[in-house]
Protein backbone atom coordinates (compact mmCIF):
# COMPACT_ATOMS: atom_id res chain seq x y z
CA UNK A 1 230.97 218.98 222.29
CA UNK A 2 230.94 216.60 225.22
CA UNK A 3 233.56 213.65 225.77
CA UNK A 4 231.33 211.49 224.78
CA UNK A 5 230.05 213.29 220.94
CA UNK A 6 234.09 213.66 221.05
CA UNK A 7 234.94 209.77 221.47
CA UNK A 8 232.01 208.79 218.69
CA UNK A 9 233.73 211.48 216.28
CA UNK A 10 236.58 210.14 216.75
CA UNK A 11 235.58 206.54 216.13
CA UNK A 12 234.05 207.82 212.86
CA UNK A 13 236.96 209.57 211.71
CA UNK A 14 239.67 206.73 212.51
CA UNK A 15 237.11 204.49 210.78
CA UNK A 16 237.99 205.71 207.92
CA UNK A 17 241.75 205.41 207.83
CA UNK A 18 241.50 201.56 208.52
CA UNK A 19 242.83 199.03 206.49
CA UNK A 20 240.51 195.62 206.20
CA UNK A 21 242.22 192.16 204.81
CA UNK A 22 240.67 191.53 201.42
CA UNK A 23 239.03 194.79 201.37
CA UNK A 24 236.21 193.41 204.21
CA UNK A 25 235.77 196.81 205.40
CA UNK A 26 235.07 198.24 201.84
CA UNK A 27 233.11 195.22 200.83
CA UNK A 28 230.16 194.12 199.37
CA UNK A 29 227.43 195.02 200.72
CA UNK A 30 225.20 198.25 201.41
CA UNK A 31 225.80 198.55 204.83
CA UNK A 32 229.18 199.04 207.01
CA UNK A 33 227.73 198.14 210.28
CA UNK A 34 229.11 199.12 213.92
CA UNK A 35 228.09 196.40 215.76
CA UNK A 36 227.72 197.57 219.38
CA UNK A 37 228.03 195.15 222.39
CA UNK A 38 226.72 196.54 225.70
CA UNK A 39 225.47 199.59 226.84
CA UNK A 40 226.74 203.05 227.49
CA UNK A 41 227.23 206.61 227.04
CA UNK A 42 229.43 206.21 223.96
CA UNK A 43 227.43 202.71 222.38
CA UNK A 44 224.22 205.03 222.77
CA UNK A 45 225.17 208.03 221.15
CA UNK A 46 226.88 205.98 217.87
CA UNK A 47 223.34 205.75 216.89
CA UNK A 48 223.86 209.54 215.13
CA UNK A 49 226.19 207.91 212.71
CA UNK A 50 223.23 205.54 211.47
CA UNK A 51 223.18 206.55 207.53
CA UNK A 52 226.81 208.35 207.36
CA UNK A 53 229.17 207.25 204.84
CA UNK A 54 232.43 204.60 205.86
CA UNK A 55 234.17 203.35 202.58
CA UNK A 56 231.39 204.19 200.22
CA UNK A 57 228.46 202.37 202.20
CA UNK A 58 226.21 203.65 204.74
CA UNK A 59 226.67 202.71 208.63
CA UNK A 60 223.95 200.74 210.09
CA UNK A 61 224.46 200.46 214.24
CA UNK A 62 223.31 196.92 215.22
CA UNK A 63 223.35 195.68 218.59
CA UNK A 64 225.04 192.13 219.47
CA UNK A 65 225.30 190.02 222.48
CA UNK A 66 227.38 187.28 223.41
CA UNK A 67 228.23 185.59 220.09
CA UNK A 68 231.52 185.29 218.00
CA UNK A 69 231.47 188.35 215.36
CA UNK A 70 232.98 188.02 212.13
CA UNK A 71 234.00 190.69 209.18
CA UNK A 72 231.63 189.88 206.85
CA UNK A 73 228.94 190.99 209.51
CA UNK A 74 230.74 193.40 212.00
CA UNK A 75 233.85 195.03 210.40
CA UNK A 76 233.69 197.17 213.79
CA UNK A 77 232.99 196.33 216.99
CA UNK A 78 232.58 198.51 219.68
CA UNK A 79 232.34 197.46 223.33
CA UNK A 80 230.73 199.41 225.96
CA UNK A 81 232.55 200.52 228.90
CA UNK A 82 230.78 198.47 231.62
CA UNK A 83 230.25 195.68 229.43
CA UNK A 84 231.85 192.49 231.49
CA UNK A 85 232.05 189.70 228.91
CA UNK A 86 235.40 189.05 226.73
CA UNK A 87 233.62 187.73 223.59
CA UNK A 88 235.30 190.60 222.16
CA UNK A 89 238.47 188.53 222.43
CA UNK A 90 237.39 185.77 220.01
CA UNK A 91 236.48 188.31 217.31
CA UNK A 92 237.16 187.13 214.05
CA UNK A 93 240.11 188.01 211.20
CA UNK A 94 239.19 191.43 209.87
CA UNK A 95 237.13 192.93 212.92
CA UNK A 96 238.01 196.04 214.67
CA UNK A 97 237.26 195.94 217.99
CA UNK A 98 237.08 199.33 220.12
CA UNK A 99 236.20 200.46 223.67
CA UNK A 100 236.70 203.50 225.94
CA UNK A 101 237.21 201.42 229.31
CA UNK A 102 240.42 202.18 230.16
CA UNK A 103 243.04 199.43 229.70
CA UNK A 104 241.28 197.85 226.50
CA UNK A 105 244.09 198.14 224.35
CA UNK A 106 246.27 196.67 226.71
CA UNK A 107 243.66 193.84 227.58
CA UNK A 108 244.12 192.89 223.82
CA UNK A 109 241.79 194.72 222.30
CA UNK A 110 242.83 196.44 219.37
CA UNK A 111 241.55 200.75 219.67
CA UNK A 112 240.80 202.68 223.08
CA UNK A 113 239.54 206.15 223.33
CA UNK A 114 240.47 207.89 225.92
CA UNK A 115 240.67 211.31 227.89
CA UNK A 116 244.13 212.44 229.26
CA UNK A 117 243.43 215.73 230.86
CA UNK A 118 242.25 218.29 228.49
CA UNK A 119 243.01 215.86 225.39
CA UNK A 120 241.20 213.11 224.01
CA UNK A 121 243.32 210.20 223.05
CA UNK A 122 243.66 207.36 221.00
CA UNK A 123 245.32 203.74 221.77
CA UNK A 124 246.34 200.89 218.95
CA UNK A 125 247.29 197.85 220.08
CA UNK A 126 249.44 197.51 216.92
CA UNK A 127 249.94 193.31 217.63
CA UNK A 128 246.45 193.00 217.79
CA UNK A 129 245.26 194.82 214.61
CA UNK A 130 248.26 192.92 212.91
CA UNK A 131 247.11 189.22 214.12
CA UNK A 132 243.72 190.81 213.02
CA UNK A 133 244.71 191.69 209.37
CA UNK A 134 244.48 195.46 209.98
CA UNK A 135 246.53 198.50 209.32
CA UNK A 136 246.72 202.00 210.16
CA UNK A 137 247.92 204.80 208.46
CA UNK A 138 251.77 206.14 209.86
CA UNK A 139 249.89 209.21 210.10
CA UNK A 140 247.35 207.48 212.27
CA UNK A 141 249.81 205.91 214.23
CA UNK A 142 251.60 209.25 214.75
CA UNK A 143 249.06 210.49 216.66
CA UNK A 144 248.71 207.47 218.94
CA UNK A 145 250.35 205.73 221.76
CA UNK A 146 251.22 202.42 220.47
CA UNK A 147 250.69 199.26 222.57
CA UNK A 148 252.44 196.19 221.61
CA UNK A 149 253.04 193.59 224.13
CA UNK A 150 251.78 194.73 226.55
CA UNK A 151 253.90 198.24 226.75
CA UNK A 152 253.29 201.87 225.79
CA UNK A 153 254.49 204.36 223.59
CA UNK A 154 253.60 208.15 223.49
């Protein structure tokens, strides 16, 4: 497996473990969709977990540009590494937004993926996914380094 098929598994499998405010994430609906803004390595290759199975619904991958993304529509949001615009920023209660451009945790965004060496990493901006209504697993957050204002944590 390549870094990125390793940073899309990984997205897939922390998926999973997340928490969503009034069940959002597990919610109606047939879909779970993975809203991708931008392009890149990583946003192209999500498309192989089109029809896979998040909280008992099937992931659809749609493609957004610059608008405000809520829950109801995007419980996930993943932003391309190149991708210059912060409309991630303005995501709405309930959305998990992730990236592999370094620093995106720390920017205020709420997961990063990341290679360190031989390893591929995980970041939680735990502030963030609070303010946005979402928890992690302390097994999850075991395995992380843990960004909260603005510091790390190994």
């Amino acid at each position: 497996m390549d870094e990125t098929q390793l940073k899309v598994a990984l997205l897939y499998k922390l998926v999973k473990f997340v928490s969503w405010p009034d069940r959002r994430g597990a919610g109606q609906g047939r879909h779970f969709n993975i809203c991708v803004l931008g392009e890149g390595r990583v946003a192209g290759r999500l498309q192989v977990l089109q029809g896979r199975k998040v909280k008992g619904r099937k992931i659809q991958i749609l493609e957004v540009e610059n608008e405000r993304v809520t829950a109801d529509r995007c419980p996930v949001l993943f932003v391309a590494k190149g991708t210059e615009t912060q409309v991630w920023r303005e995501a709405g209660q309930g959305v998990l937004s992730a990236s592999d451009r370094r620093g995106f945790a720390t920017d205020g965004g709420i997961l990063e993926l990341r290679r360190e060496g031989k390893r591929m990493r995980f970041v939680i901006n735990r502030s963030r996914a609070k303010r946005a209504g979402l928890s992690f697993p302390a097994q999850v957050l075991a395995l992380a380094i843990i960004v909260n204002d603005g510091e790390d944590r190994e």
